[in-house]
C-alpha atoms as a PDB file:
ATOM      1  CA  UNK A   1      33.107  -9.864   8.272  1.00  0.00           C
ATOM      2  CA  UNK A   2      30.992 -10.362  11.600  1.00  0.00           C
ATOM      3  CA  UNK A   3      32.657 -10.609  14.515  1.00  0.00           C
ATOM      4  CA  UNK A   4      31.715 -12.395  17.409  1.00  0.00           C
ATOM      5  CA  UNK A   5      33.487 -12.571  20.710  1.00  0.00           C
ATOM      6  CA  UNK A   6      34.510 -15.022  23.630  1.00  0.00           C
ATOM      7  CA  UNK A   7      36.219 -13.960  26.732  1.00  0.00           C
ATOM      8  CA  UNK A   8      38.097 -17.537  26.163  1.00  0.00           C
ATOM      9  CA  UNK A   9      39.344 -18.958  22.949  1.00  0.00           C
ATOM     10  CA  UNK A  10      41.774 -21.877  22.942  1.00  0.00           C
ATOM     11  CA  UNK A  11      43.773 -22.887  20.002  1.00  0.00           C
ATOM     12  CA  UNK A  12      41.420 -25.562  19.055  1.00  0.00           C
ATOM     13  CA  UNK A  13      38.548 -27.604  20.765  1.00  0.00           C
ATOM     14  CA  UNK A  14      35.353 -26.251  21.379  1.00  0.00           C
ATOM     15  CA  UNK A  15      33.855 -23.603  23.319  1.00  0.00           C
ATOM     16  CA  UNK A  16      30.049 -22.545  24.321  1.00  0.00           C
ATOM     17  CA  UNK A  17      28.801 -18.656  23.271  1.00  0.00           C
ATOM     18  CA  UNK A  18      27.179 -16.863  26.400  1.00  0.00           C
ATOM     19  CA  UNK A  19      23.860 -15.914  25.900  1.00  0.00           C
ATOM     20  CA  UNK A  20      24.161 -12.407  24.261  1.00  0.00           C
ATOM     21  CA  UNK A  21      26.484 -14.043  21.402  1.00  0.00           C
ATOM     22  CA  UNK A  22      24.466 -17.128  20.942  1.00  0.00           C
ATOM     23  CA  UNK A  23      21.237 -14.825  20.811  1.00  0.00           C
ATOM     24  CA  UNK A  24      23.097 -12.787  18.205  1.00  0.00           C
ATOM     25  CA  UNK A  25      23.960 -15.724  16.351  1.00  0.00           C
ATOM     26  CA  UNK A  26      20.058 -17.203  16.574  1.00  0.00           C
ATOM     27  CA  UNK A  27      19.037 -13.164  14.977  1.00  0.00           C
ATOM     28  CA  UNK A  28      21.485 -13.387  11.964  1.00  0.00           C
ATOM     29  CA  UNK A  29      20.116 -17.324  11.242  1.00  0.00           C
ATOM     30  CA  UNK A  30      23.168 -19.136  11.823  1.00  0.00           C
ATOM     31  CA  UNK A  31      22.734 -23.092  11.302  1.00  0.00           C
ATOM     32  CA  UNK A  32      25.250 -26.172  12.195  1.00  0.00           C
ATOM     33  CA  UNK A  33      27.962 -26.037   9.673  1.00  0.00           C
ATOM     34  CA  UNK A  34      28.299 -22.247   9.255  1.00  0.00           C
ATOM     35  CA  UNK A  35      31.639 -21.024  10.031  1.00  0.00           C
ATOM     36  CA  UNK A  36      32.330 -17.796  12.140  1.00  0.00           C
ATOM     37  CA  UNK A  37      34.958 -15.116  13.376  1.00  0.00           C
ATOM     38  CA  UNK A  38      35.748 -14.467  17.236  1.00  0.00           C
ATOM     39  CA  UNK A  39      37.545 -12.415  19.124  1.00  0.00           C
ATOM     40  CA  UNK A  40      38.746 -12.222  22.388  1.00  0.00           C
ATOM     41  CA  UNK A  41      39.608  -8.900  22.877  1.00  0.00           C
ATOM     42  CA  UNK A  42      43.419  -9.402  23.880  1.00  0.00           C
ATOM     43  CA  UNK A  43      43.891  -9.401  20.497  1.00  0.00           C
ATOM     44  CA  UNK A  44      43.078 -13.032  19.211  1.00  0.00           C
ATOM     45  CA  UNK A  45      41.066 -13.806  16.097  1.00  0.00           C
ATOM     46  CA  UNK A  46      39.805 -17.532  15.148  1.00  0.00           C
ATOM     47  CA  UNK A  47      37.622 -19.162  12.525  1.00  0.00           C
ATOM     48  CA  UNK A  48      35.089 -21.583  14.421  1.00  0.00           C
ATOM     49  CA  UNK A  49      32.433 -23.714  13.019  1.00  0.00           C
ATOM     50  CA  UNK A  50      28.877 -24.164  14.549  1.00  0.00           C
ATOM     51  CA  UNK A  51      28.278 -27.690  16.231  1.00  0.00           C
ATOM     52  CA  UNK A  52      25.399 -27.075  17.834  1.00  0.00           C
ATOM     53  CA  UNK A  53      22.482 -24.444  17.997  1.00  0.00           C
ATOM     54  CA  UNK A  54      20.151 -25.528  21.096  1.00  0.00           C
ATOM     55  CA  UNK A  55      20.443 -24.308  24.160  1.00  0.00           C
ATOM     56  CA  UNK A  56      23.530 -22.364  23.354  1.00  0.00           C
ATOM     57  CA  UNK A  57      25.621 -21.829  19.979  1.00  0.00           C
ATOM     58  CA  UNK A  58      28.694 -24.389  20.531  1.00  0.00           C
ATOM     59  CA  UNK A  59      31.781 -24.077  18.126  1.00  0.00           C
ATOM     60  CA  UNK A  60      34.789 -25.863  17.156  1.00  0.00           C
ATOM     61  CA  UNK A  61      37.569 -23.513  16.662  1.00  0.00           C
ATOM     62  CA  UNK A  62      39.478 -24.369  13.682  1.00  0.00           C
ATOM     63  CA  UNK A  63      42.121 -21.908  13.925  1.00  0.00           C
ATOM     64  CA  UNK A  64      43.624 -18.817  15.876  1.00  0.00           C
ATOM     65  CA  UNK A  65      46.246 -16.133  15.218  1.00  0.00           C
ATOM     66  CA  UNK A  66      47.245 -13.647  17.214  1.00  0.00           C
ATOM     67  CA  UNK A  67      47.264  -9.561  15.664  1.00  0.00           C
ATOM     68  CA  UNK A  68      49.487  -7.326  17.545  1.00  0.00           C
ATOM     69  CA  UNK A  69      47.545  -3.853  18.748  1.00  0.00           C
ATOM     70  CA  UNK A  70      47.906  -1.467  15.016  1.00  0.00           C
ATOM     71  CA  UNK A  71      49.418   1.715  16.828  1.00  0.00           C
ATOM     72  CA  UNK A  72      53.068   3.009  17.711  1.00  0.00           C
ATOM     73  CA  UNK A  73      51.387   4.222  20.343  1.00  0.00           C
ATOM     74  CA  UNK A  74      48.943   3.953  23.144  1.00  0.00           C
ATOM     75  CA  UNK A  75      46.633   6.569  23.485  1.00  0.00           C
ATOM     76  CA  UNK A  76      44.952   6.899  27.203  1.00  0.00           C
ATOM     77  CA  UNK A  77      41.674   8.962  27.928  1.00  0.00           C
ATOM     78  CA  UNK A  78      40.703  10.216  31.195  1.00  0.00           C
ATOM     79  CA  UNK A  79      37.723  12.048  31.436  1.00  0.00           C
ATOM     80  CA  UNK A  80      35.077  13.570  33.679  1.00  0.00           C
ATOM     81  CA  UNK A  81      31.740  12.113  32.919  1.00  0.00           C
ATOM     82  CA  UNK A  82      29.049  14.244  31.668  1.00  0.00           C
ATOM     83  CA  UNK A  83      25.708  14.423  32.981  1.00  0.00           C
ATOM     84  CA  UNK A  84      23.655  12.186  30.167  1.00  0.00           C
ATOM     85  CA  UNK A  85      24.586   8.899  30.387  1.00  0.00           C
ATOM     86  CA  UNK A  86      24.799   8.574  25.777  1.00  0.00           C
ATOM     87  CA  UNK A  87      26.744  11.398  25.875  1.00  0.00           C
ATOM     88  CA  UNK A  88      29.543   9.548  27.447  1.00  0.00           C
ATOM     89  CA  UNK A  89      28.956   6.301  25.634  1.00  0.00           C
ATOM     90  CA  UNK A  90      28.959   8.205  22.678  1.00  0.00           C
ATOM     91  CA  UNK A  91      32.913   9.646  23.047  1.00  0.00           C
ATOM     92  CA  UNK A  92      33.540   6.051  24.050  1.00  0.00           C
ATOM     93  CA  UNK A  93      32.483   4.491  21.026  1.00  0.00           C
ATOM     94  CA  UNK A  94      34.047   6.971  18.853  1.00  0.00           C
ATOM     95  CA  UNK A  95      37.369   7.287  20.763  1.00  0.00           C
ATOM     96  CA  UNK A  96      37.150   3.165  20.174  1.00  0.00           C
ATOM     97  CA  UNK A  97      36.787   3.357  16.900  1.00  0.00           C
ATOM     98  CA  UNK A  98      39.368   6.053  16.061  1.00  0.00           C
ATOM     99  CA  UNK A  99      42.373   3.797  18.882  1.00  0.00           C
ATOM    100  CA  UNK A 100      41.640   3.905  22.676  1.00  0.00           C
ATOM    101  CA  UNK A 101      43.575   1.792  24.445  1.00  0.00           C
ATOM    102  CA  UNK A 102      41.858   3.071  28.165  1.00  0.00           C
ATOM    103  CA  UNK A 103      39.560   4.746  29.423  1.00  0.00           C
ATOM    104  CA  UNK A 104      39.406   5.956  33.021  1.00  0.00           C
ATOM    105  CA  UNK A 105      36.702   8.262  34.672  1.00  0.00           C
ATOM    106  CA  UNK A 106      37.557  10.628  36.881  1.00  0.00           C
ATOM    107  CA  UNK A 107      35.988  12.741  39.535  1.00  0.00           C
ATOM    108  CA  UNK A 108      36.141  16.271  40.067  1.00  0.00           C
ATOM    109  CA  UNK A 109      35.635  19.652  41.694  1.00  0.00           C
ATOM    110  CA  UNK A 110      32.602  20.561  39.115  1.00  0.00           C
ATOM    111  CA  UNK A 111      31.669  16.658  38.100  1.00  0.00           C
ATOM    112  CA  UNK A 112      27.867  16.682  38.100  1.00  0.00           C
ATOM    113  CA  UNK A 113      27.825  12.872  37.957  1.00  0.00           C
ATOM    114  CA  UNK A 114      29.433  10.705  40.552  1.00  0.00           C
ATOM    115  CA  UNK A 115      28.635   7.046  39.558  1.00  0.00           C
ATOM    116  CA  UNK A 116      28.664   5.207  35.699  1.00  0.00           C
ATOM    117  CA  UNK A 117      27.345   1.741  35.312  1.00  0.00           C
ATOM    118  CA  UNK A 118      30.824   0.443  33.897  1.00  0.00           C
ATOM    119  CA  UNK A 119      29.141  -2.971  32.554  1.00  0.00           C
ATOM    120  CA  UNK A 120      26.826  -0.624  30.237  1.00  0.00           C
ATOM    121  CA  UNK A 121      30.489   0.875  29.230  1.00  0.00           C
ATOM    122  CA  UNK A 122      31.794  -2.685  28.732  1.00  0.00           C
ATOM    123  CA  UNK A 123      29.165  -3.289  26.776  1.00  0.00           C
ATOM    124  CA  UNK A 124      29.195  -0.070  24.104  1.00  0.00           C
ATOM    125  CA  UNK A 125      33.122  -0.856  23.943  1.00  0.00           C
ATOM    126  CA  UNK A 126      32.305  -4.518  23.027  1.00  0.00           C
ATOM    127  CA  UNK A 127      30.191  -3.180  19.969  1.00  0.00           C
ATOM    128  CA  UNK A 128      32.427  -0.656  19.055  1.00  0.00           C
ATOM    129  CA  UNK A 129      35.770  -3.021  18.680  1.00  0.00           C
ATOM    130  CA  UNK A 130      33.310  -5.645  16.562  1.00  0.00           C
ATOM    131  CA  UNK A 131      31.803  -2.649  14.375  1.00  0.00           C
ATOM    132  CA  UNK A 132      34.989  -1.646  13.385  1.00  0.00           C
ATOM    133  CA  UNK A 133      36.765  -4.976  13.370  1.00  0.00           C
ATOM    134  CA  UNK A 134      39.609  -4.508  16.068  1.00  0.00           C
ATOM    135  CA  UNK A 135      41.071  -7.266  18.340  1.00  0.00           C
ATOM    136  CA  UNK A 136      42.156  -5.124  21.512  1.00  0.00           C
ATOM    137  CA  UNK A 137      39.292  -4.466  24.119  1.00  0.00           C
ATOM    138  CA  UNK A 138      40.645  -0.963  25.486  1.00  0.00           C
ATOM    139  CA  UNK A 139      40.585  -1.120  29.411  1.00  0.00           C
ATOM    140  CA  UNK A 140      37.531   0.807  31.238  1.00  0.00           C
ATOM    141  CA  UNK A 141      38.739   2.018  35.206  1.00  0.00           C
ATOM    142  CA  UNK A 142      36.160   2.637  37.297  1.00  0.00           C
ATOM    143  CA  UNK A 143      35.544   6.343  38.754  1.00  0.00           C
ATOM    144  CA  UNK A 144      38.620   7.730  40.719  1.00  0.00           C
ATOM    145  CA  UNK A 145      38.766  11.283  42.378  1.00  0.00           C
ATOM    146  CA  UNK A 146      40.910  13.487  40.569  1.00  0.00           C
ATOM    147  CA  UNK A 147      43.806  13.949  42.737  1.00  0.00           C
ATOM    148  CA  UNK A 148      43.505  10.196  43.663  1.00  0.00           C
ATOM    149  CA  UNK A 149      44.970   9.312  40.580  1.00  0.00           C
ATOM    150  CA  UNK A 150      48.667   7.986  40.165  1.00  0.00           C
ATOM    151  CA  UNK A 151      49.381  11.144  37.758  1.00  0.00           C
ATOM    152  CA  UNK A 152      51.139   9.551  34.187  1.00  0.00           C
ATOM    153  CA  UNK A 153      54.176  11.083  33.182  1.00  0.00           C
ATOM    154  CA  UNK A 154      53.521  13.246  29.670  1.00  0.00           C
ATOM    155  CA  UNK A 155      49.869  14.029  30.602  1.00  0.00           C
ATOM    156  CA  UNK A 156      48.325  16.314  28.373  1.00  0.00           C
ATOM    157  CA  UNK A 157      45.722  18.238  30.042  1.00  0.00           C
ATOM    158  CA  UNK A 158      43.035  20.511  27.926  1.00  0.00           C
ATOM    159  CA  UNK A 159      40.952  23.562  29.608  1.00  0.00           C
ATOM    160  CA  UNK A 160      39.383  26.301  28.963  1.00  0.00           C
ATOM    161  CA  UNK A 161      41.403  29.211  30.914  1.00  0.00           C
ATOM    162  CA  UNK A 162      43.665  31.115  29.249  1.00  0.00           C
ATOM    163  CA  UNK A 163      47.133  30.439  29.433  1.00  0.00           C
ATOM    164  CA  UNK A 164      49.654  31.414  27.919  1.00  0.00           C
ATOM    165  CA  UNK A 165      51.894  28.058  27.748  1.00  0.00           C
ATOM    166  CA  UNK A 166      49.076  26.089  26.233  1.00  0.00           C
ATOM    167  CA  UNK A 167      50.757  24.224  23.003  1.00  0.00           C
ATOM    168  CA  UNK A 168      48.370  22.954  20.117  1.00  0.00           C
ATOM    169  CA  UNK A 169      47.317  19.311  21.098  1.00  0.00           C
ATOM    170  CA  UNK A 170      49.731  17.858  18.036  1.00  0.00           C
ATOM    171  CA  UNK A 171      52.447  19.681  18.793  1.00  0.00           C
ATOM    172  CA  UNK A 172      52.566  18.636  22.170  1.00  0.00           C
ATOM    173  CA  UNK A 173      51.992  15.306  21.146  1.00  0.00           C
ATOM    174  CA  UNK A 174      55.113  15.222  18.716  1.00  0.00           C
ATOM    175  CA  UNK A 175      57.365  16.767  21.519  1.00  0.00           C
ATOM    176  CA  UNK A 176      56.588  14.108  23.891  1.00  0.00           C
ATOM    177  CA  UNK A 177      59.253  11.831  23.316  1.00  0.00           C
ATOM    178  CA  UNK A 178      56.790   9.208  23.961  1.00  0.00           C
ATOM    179  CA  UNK A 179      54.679   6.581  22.646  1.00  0.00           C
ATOM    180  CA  UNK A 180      52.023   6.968  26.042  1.00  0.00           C
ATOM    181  CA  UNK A 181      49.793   9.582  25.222  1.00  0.00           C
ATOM    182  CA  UNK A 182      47.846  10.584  28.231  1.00  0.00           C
ATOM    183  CA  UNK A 183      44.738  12.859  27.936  1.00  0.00           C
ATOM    184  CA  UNK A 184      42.836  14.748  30.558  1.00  0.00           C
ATOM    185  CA  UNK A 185      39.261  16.117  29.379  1.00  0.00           C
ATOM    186  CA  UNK A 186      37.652  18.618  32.498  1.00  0.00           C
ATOM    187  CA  UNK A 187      33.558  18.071  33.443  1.00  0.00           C
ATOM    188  CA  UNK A 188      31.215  20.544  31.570  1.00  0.00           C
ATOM    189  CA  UNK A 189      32.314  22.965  33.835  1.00  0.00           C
ATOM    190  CA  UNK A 190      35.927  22.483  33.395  1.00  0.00           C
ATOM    191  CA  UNK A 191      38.733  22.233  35.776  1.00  0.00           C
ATOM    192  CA  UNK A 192      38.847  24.766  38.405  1.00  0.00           C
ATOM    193  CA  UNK A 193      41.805  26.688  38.796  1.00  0.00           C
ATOM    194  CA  UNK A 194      43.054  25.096  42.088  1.00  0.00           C
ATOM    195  CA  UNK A 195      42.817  21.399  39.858  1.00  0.00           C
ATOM    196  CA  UNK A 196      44.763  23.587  37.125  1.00  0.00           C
ATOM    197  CA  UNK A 197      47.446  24.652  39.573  1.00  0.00           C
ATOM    198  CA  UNK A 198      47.852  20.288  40.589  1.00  0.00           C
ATOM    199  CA  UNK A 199      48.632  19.907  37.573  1.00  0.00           C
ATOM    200  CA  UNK A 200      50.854  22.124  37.031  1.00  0.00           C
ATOM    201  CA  UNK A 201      52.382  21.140  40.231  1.00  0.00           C
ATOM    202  CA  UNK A 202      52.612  17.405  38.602  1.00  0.00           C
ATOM    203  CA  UNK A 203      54.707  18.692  35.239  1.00  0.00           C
ATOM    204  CA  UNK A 204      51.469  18.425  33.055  1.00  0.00           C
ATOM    205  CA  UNK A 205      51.406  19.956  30.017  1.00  0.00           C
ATOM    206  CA  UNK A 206      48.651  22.205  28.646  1.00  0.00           C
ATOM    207  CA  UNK A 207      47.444  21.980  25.666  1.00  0.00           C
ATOM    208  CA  UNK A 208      44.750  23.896  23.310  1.00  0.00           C
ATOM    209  CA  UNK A 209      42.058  22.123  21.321  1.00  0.00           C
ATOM    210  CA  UNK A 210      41.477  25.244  18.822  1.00  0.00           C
ATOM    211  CA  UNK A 211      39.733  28.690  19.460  1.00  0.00           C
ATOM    212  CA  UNK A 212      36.073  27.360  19.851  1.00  0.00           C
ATOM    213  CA  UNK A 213      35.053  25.930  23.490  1.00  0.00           C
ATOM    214  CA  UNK A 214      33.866  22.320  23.392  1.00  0.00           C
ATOM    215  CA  UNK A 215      32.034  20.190  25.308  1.00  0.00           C
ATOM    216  CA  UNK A 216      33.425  17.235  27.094  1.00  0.00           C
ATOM    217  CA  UNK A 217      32.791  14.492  24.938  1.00  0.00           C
ATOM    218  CA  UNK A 218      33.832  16.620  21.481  1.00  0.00           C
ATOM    219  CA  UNK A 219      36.802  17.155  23.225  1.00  0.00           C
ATOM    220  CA  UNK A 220      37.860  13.691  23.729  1.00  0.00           C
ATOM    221  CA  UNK A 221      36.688  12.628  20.059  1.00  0.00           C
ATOM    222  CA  UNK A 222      38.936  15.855  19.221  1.00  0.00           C
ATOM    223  CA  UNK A 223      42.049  14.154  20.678  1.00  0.00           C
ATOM    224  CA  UNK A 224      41.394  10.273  19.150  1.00  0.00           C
ATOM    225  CA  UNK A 225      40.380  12.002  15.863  1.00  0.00           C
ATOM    226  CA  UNK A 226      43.726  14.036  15.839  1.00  0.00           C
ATOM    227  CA  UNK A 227      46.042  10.958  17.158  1.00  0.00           C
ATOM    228  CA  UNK A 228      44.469   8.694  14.182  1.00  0.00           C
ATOM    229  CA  UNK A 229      44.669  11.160  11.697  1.00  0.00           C
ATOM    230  CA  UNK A 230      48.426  12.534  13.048  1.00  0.00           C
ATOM    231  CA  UNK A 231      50.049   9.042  13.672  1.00  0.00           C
ATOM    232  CA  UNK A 232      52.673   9.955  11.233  1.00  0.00           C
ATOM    233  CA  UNK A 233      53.977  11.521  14.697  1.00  0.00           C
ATOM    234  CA  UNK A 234      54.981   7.916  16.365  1.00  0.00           C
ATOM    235  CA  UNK A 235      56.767   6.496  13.111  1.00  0.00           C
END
């Protein structure tokens, strides 16, 4: 199934593609009469059929439903962006495709990039939810300082230092006595020990990611990989 998406879909009646979805629709030959599946990204899919090609694909939706987000629980990144732009698109895609429901940037002591173009973010997130045929658009928050951040309760925060009350990342998870699961990835450089001690100071919890070091973005696939494959946790 190919998925196309509108930020708007009523229940029936017709609506106009923008330009990137009619192109898309012009590449894979679509004529009048063909039938197609959109989404909205709140979690809406409907069946449309093509009225009319030229300027812009128009569509009469035929039906809609409505598919409630596939988790017990909601699993929240925040990360410190690395210094190539595809590195970070790349853990963004991936942590799409294995559940992300946000993703929030944040700036800090050792960050070695201050500013992402969040509509090139929109836009791998887009692809990713229509490659792997999901209905929720995870949330992308702009670049925040660190410390600026209203801190979640339950965060989970993974570095590099040795400590001796780090848990391993699923076992904190199961002791939560959650169904937020809030995730704090360091820059390349990792947190300093001053950011360690706010957290600490903000009841975080540390956790370990295994013996080897990572880099940023394999830690963050780490976490959605382990939350996907450990769900069993939140049933």
């Amino acid at each position: 199934m190919q998925l196309f998406f509108a930020e708007h879909l009523p229940d029936q009646g017709r609506l106009t593609l923008n330009d990137e979805e009619s192109k898309h629709c012009k590449v894979l030959r679509k004529q009048i009469g063909d039938q197609i599946q959109l989404i909205d990204g709140q979690g809406h899919l409907a069946t449309a059929s093509i009225c009319q090609i030229q300027p812009k694909f128009e569509l009469e939706v035929l039906n809609k439903t409505y598919h409630a987000p596939p988790r017990a629980y909601a699993f929240h990144l925040y990360v410190a962006p690395t210094k190539q732009n595809d590195r970070i698109e790349w853990l963004l895609e991936k942590a799409i495709e294995a559940g992300l429901d946000s993703f929030t940037l944040i700036q800090t002591e050792r960050s070695e990039k201050h500013s992402v173009k969040l509509e090139r973010l929109h836009k791998v997130a887009l692809s990713a939810i229509k490659q792997s045929h999901q209905w929720h658009l995870p949330k992308i928050h702009t670049m925040q300082p660190l410390k600026s951040i209203g801190m979640p309760n339950h965060a989970l925060v993974a570095h590099c230092e040795t400590d001796a009350q780090k848990q391993p990342f699923l076992k904190a998870v199961s002791h939560l006595g959650s169904n937020e699961v809030n995730v704090f990835i360091g820059p390349e450089g990792d947190f300093t020990v001053g950011e360690i001690d706010w957290f600490k100071s903000k009841g975080a919890q540390f956790v370990s990611l295994g013996e080897s070091r990572l880099r940023t973005e394999t830690a963050g696939i780490y976490c959605a990989m382990a939350l996907n494959a450990g769900s069993p946790f939140f049933t």
